[in-house]
C-alpha atoms as a PDB file:
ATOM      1  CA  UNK A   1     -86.882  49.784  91.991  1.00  0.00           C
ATOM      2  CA  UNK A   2     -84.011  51.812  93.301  1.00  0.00           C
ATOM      3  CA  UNK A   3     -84.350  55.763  92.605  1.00  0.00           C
ATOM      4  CA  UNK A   4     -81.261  56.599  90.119  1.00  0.00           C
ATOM      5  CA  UNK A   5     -78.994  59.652  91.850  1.00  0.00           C
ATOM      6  CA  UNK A   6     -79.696  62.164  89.694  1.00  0.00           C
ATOM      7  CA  UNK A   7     -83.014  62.083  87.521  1.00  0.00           C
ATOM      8  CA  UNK A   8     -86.147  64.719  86.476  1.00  0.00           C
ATOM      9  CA  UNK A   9     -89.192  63.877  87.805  1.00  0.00           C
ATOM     10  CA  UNK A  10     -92.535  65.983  86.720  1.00  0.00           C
ATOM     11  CA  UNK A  11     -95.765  66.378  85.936  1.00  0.00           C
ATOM     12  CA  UNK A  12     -96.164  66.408  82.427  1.00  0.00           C
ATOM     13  CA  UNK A  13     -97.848  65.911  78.992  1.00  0.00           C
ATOM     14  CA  UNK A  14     -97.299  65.477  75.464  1.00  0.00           C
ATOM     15  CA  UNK A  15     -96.070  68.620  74.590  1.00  0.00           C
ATOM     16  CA  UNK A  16     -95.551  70.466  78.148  1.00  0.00           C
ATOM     17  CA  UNK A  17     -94.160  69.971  81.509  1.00  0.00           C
ATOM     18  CA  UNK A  18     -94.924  72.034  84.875  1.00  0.00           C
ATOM     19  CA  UNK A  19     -92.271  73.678  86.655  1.00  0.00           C
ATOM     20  CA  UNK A  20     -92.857  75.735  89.885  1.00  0.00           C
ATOM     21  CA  UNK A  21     -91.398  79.136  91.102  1.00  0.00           C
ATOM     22  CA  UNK A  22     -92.352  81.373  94.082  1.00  0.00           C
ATOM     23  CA  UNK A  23     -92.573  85.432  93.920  1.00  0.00           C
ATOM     24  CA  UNK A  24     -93.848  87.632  96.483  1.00  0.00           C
ATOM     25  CA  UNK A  25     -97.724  88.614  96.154  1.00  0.00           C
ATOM     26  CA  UNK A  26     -96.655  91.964  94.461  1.00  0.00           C
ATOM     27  CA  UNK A  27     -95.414  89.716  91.538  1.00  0.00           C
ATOM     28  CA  UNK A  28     -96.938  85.972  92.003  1.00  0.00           C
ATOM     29  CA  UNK A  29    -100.591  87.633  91.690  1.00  0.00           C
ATOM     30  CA  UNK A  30    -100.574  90.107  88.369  1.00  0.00           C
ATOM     31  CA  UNK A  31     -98.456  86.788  86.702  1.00  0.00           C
ATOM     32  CA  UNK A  32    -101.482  84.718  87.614  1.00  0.00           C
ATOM     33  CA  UNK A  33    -103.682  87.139  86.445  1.00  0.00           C
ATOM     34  CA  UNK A  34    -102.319  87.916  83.671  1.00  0.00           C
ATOM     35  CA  UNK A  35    -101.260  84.640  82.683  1.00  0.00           C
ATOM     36  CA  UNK A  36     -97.782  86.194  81.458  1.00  0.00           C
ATOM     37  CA  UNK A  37     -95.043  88.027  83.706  1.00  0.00           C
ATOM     38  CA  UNK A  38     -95.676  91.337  84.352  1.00  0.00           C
ATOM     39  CA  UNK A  39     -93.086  94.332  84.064  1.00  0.00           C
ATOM     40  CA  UNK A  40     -92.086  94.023  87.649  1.00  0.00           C
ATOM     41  CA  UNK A  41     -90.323  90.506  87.136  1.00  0.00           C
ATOM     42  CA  UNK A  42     -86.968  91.558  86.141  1.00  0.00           C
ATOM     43  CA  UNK A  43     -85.390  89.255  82.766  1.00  0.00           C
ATOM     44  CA  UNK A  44     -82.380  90.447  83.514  1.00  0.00           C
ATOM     45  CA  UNK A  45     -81.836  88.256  86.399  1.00  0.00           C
ATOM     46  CA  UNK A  46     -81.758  84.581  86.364  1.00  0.00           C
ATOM     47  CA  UNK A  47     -84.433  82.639  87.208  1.00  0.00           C
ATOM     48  CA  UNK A  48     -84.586  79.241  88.708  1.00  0.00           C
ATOM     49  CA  UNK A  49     -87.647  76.399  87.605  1.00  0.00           C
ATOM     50  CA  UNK A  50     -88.033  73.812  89.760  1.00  0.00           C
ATOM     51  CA  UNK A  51     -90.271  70.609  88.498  1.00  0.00           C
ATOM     52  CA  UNK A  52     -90.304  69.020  91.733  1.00  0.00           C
ATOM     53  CA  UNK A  53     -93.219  70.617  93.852  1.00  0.00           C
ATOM     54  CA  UNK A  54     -91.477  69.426  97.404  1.00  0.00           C
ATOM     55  CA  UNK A  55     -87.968  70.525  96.301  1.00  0.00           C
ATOM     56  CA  UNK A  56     -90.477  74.301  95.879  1.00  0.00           C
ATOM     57  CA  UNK A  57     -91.995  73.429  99.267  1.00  0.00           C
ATOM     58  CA  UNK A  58     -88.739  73.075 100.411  1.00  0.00           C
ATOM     59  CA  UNK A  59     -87.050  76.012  99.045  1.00  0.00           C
ATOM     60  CA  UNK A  60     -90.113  78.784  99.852  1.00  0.00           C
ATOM     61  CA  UNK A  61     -91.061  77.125 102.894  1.00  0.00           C
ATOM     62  CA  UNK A  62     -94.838  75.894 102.002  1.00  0.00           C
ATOM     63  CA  UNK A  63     -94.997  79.613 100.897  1.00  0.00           C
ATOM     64  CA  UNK A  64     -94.657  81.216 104.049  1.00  0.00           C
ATOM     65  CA  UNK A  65     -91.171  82.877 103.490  1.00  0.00           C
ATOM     66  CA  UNK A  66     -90.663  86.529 102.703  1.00  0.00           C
ATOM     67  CA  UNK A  67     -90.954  86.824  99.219  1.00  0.00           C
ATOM     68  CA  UNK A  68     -92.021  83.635  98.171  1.00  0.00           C
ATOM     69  CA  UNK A  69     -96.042  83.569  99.747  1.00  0.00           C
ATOM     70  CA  UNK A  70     -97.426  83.004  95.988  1.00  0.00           C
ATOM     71  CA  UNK A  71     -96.322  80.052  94.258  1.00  0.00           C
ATOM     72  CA  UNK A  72     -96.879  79.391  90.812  1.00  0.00           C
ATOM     73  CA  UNK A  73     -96.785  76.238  88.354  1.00  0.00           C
ATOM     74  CA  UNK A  74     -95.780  77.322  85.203  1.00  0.00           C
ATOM     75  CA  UNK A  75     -96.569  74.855  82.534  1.00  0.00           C
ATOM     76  CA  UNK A  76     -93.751  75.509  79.769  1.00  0.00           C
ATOM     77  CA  UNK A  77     -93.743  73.328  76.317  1.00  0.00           C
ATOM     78  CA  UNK A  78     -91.302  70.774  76.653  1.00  0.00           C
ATOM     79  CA  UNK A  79     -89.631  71.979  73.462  1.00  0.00           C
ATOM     80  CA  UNK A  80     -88.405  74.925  75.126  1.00  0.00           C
ATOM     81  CA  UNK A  81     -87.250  72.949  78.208  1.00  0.00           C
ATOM     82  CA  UNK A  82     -85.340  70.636  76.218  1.00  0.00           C
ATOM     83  CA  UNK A  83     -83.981  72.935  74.962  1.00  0.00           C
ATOM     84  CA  UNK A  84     -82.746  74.876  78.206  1.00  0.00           C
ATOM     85  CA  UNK A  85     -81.433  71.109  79.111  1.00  0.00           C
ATOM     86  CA  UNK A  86     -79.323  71.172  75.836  1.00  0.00           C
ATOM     87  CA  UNK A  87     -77.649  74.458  76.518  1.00  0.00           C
ATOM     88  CA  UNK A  88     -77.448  74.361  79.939  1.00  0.00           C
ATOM     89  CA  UNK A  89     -73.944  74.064  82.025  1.00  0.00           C
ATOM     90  CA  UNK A  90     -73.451  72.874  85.463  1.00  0.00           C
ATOM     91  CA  UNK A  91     -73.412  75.412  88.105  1.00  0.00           C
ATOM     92  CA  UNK A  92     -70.304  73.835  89.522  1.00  0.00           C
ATOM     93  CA  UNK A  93     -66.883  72.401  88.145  1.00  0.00           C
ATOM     94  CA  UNK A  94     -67.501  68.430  88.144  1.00  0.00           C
ATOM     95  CA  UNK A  95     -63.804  66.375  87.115  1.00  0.00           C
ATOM     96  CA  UNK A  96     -64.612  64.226  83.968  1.00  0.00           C
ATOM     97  CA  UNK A  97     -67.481  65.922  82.747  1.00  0.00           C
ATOM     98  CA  UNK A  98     -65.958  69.015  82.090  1.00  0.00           C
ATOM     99  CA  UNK A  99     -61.886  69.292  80.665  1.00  0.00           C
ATOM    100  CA  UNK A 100     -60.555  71.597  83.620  1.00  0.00           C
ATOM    101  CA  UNK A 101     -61.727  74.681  85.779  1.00  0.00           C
ATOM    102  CA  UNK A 102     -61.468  77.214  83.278  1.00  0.00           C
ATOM    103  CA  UNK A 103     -62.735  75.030  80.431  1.00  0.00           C
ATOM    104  CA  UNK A 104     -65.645  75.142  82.748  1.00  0.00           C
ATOM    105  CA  UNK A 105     -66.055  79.218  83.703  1.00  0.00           C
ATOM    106  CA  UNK A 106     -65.774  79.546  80.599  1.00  0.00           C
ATOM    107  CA  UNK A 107     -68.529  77.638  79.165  1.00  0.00           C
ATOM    108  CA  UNK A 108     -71.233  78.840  82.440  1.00  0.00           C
ATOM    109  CA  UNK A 109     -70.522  82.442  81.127  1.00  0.00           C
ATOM    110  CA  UNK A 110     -71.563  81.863  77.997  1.00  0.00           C
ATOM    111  CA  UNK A 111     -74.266  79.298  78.708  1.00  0.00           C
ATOM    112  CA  UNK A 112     -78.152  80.676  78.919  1.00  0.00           C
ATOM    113  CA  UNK A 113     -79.161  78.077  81.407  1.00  0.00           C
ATOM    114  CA  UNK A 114     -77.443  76.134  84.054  1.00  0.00           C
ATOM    115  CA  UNK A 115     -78.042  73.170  86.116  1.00  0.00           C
ATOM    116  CA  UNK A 116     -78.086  72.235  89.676  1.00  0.00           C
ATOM    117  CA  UNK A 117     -79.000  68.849  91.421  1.00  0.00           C
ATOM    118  CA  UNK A 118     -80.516  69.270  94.459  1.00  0.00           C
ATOM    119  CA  UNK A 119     -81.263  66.804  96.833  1.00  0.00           C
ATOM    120  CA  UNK A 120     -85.145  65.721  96.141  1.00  0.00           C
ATOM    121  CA  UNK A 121     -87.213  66.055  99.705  1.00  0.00           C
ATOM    122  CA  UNK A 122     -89.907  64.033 101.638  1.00  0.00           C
ATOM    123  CA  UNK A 123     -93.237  64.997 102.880  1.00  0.00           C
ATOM    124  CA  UNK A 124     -91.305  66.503 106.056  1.00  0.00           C
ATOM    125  CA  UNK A 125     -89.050  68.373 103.764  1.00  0.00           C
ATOM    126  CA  UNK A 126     -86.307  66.064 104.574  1.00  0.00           C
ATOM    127  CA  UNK A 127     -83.081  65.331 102.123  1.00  0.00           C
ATOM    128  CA  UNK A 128     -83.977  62.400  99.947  1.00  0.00           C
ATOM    129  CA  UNK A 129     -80.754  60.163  99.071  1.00  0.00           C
ATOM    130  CA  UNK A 130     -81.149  61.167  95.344  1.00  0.00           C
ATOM    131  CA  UNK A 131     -81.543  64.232  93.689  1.00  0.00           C
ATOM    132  CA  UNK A 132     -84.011  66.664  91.587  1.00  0.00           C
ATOM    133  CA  UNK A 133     -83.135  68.693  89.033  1.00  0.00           C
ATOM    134  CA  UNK A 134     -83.029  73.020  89.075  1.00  0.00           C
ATOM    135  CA  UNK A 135     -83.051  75.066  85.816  1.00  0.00           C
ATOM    136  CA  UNK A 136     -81.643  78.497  86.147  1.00  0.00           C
ATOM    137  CA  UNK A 137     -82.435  80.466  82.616  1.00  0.00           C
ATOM    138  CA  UNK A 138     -80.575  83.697  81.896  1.00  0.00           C
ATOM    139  CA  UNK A 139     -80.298  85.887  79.000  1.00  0.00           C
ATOM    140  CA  UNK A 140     -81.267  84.073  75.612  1.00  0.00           C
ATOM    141  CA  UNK A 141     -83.310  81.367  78.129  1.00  0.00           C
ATOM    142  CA  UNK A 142     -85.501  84.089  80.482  1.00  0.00           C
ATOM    143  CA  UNK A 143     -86.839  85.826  76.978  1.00  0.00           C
ATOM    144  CA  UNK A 144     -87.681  82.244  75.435  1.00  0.00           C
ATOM    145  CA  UNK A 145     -89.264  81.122  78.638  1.00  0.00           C
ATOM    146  CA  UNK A 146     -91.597  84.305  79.245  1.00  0.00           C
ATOM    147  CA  UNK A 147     -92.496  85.462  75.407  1.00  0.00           C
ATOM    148  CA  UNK A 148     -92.288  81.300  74.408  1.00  0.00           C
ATOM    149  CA  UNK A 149     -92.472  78.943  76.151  1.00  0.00           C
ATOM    150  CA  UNK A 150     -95.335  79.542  79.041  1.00  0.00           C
ATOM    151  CA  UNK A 151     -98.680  77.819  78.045  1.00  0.00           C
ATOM    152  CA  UNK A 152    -100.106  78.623  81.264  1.00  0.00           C
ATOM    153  CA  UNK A 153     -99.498  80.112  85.068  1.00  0.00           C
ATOM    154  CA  UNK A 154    -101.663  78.565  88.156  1.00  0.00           C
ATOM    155  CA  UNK A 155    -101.773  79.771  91.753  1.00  0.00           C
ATOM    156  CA  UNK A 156    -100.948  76.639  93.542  1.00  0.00           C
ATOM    157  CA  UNK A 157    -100.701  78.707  96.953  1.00  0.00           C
ATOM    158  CA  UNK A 158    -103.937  77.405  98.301  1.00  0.00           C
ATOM    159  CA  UNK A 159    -102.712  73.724  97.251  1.00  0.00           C
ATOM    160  CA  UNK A 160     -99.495  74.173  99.401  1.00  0.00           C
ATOM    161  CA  UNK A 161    -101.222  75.563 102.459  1.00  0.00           C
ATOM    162  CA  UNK A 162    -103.220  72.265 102.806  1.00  0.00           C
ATOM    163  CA  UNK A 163    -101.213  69.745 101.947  1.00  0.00           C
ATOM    164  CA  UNK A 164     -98.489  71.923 104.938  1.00  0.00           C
ATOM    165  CA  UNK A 165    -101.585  71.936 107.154  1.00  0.00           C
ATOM    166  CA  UNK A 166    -102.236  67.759 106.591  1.00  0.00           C
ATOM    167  CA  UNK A 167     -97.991  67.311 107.555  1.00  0.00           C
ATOM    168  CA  UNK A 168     -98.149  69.407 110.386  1.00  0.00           C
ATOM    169  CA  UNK A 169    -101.172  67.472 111.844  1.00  0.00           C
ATOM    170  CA  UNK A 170     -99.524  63.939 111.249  1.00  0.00           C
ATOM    171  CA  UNK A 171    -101.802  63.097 108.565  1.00  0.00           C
ATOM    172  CA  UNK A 172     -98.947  62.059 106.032  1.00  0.00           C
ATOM    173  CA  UNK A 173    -101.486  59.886 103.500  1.00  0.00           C
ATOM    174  CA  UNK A 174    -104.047  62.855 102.721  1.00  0.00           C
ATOM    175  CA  UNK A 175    -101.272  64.671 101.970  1.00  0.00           C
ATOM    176  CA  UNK A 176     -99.462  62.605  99.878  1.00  0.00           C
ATOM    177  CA  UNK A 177    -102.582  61.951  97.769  1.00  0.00           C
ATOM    178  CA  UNK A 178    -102.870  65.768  97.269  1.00  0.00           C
ATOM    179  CA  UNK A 179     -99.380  65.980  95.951  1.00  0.00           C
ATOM    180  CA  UNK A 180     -99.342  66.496  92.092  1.00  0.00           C
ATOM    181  CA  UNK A 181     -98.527  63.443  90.017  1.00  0.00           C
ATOM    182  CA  UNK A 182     -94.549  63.439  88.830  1.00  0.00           C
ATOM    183  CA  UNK A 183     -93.158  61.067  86.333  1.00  0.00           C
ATOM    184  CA  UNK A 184     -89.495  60.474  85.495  1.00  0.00           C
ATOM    185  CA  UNK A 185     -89.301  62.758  82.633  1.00  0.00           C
ATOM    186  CA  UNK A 186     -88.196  60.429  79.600  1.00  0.00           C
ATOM    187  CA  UNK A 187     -84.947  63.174  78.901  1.00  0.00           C
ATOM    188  CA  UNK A 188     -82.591  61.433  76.630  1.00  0.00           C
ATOM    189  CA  UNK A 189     -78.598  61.765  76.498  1.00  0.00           C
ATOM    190  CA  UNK A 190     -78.942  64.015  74.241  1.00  0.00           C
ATOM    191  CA  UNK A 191     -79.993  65.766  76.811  1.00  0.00           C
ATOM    192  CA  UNK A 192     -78.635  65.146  79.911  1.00  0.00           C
ATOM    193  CA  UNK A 193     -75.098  63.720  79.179  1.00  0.00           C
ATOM    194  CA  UNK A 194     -73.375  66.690  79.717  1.00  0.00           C
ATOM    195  CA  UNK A 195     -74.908  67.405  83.050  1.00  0.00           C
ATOM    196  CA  UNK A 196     -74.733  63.753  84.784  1.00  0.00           C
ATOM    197  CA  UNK A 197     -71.627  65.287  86.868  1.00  0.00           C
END
């Protein structure tokens, strides 16, 4: 069956979902540890969740760029995410789904969340043809996602060192078979009308 363009794909459960992010050490470790974000992580910036782990691979670079060595997998409830989805706004002017330009502006300002689609990556870290799905949460969103929503914070570092180290030897199966288990995440119109663009 043919991969639709746009759609989320995660591991999940009943009442959560896991979403990944990457911090340097000096933040990644005391969030781990302290299974919350400490007073370091700054909630007045946004912050971009990523429930595709090779879209993360992609973006910090197995963990191996500057800033980004520790990466975590945040499992959120799916409430709250659902949530973010409703009151999210694309991060870019799309014709038809949104009136005009300024309609637009005007509706990302205010939003708490916004979406981008990203194209999804291979193994390799290659473009996929279709794309994943990036949550940026700001203002109302950050607070609900670090005082709410969080359930739990792993250290998947470790996981994304050896699955890099299978690629880069050519052994493309292991690795696969190490890669966490997404889903397409059953988000309804409700949903995701409004950011189809």
């Amino acid at each position: 069956m043919e991969e639709p363009h746009r759609r989320i794909r995660a591991v999940y459960g009943e009442s959560t979902i896991t979403v990944y992010q990457a911090y340097s050490p000096e933040i990644g470790l005391p969030t781990v540890r302290e299974g919350r974000f400490p007073a370091a992580w700054k909630r007045e910036r946004m912050t971009w969740i990523k429930p595709s782990f090779l879209w993360m691979m992609y973006r910090c670079g197995w963990g191996a760029k500057a800033g980004q060595e520790t990466v975590l997998a945040v499992e959120i409830c799916r409430e709250g995410f659902e949530w973010a989805l409703r009151h999210a706004c694309l991060s870019s002017y799309v014709r038809g789904v949104h009136p005009d330009r300024a309609g637009w502006r005007r509706q990302l300002t205010r939003a708490p969340a916004r979406v981008q689609w990203d194209p999804e990556r291979d193994l390799r870290l290659q473009p996929l043809p279709y794309r994943s799905l990036q949550l940026g949460l700001s203002g109302e969103a950050v607070r609900r996602y670090a005082d709410e929503w969080t359930v739990a914070i792993r250290d998947v570092t470790p996981l994304a060192h050896e699955i890099h180290a299978l690629v880069s030897g050519g052994d493309l199966g292991s690795a696969a078979r190490l890669l966490p288990r997404e889903r397409p995440y059953p988000a309804g119109d409700e949903h995701l009308a409004h950011l189809m663009g």
